[in-house]
Protein backbone atom coordinates (compact mmCIF):
# COMPACT_ATOMS: atom_id res chain seq x y z
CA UNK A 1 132.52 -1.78 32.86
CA UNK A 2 135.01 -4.74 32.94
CA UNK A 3 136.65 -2.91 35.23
CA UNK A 4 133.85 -3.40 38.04
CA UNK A 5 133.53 -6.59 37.20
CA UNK A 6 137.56 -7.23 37.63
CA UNK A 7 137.64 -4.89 41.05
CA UNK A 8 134.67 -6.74 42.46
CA UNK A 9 135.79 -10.64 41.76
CA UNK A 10 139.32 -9.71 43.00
CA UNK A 11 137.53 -8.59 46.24
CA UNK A 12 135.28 -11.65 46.63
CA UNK A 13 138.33 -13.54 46.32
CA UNK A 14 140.40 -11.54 48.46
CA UNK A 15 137.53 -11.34 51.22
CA UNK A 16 136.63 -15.22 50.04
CA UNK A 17 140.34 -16.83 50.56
CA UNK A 18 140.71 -14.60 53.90
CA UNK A 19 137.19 -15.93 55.55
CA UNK A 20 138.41 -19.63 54.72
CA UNK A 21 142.52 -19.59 56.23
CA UNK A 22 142.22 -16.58 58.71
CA UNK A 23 138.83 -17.08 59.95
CA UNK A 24 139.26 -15.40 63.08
CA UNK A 25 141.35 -12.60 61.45
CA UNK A 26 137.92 -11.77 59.23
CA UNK A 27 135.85 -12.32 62.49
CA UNK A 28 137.80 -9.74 65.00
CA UNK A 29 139.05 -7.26 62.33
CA UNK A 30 135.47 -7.51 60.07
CA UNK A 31 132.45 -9.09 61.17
CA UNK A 32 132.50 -7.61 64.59
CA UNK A 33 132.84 -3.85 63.66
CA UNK A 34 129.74 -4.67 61.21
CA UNK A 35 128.13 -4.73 64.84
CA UNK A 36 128.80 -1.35 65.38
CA UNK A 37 127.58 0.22 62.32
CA UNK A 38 124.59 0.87 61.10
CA UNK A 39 122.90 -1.94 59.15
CA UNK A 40 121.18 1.05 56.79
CA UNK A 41 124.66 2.34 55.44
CA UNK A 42 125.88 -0.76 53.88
CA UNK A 43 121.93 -0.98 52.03
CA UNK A 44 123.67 1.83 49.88
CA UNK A 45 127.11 -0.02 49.00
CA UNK A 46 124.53 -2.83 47.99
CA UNK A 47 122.04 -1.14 45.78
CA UNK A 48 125.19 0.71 44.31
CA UNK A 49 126.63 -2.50 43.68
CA UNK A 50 124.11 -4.00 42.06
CA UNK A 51 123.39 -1.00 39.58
CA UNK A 52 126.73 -1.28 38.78
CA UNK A 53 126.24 -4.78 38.02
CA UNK A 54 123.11 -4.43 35.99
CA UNK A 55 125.69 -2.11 34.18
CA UNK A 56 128.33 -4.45 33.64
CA UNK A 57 126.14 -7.03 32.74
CA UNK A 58 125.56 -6.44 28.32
CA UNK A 59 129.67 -6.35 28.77
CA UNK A 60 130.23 -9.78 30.61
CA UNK A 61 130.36 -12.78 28.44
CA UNK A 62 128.04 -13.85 31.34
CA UNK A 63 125.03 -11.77 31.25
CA UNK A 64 122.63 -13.92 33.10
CA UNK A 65 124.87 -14.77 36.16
CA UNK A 66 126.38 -11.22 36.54
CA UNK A 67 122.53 -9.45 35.89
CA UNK A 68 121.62 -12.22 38.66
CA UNK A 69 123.88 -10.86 41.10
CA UNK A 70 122.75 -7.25 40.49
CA UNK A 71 119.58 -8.37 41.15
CA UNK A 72 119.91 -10.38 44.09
CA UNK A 73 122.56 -7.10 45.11
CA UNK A 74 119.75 -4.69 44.83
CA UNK A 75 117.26 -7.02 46.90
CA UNK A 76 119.38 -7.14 49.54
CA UNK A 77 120.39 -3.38 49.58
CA UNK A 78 116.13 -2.33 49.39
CA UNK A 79 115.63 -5.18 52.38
CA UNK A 80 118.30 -3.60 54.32
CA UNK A 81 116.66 -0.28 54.09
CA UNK A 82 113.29 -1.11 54.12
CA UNK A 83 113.06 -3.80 55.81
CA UNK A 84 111.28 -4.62 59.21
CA UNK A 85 114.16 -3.41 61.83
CA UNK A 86 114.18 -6.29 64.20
CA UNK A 87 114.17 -9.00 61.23
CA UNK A 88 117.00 -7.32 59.75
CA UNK A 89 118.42 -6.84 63.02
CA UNK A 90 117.79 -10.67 63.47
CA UNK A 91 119.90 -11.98 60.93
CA UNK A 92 122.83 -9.84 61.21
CA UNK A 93 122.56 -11.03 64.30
CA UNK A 94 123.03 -14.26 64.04
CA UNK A 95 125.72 -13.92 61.22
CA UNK A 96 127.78 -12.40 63.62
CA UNK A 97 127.09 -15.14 65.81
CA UNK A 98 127.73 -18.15 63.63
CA UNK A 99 130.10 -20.92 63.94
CA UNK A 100 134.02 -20.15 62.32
CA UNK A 101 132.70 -23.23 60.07
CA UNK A 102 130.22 -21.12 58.38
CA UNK A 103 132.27 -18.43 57.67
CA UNK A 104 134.63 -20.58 56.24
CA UNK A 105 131.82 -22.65 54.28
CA UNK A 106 130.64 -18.54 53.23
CA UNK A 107 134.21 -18.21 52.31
CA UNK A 108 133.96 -20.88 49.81
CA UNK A 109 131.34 -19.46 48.40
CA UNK A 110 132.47 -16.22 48.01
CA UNK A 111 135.56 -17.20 46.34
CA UNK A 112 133.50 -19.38 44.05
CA UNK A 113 131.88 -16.36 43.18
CA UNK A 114 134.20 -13.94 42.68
CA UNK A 115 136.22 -16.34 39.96
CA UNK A 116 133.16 -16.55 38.09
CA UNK A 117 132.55 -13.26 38.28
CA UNK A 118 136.57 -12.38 37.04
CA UNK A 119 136.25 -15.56 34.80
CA UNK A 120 132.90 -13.78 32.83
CA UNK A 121 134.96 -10.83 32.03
């Protein structure tokens, strides 16, 4: 299980350090092919993400932060599937949309998360 936990902070990092110094990189090579596919297949990466997190979570030396993200991972994956269409359809939307400040203010984020997450291993 601290496996998961290592492959998916090394992402967020990855994916977190990319969005901040080659925003437009992330934006033409990521972001806008997420326009093409279908908002319902990425609900499965996220509710298999978060199971996988509930999972890891007794392992991680951070049980409430990493069980917080499984949850907040499944949320998102049953509101992606579930979901009223044109809400969903709404906020990717606008994501896609946003400002290159935002994604680099997301990328932040991200990063921040993923070393937590590789730092509660």
């Amino acid at each position: 299980m601290e496996l998961i936990l290592l492959i998916m902070g090394v992402i967020w990092v990855i994916l977190g350090t990319l969005s901040i110094f080659t925003t437009a990189f992330i934006r033409k090579n990521f972001f806008n092919k997420l326009k093409k596919m279908d908002f319902k297949k990425w609900s499965v990466a996220a509710i298999i993400v978060g199971v996988l997190f509930l999972m890891a979570a007794p392992v991680s030396r951070a049980r409430l932060f990493i069980t917080i993200l499984g949850i907040l991972s499944l949320i998102k994956g049953f509101y992606l599937l579930l979901g009223p269409k044109e809400k969903v359809k709404k906020m990717m939307d606008w994501w896609l949309k946003a400002e290159d400040k935002m994604y680099k203010v997301w990328g932040i984020v991200v990063l921040i998360i993923g070393v937590l997450v590789l730092i509660s291993i």
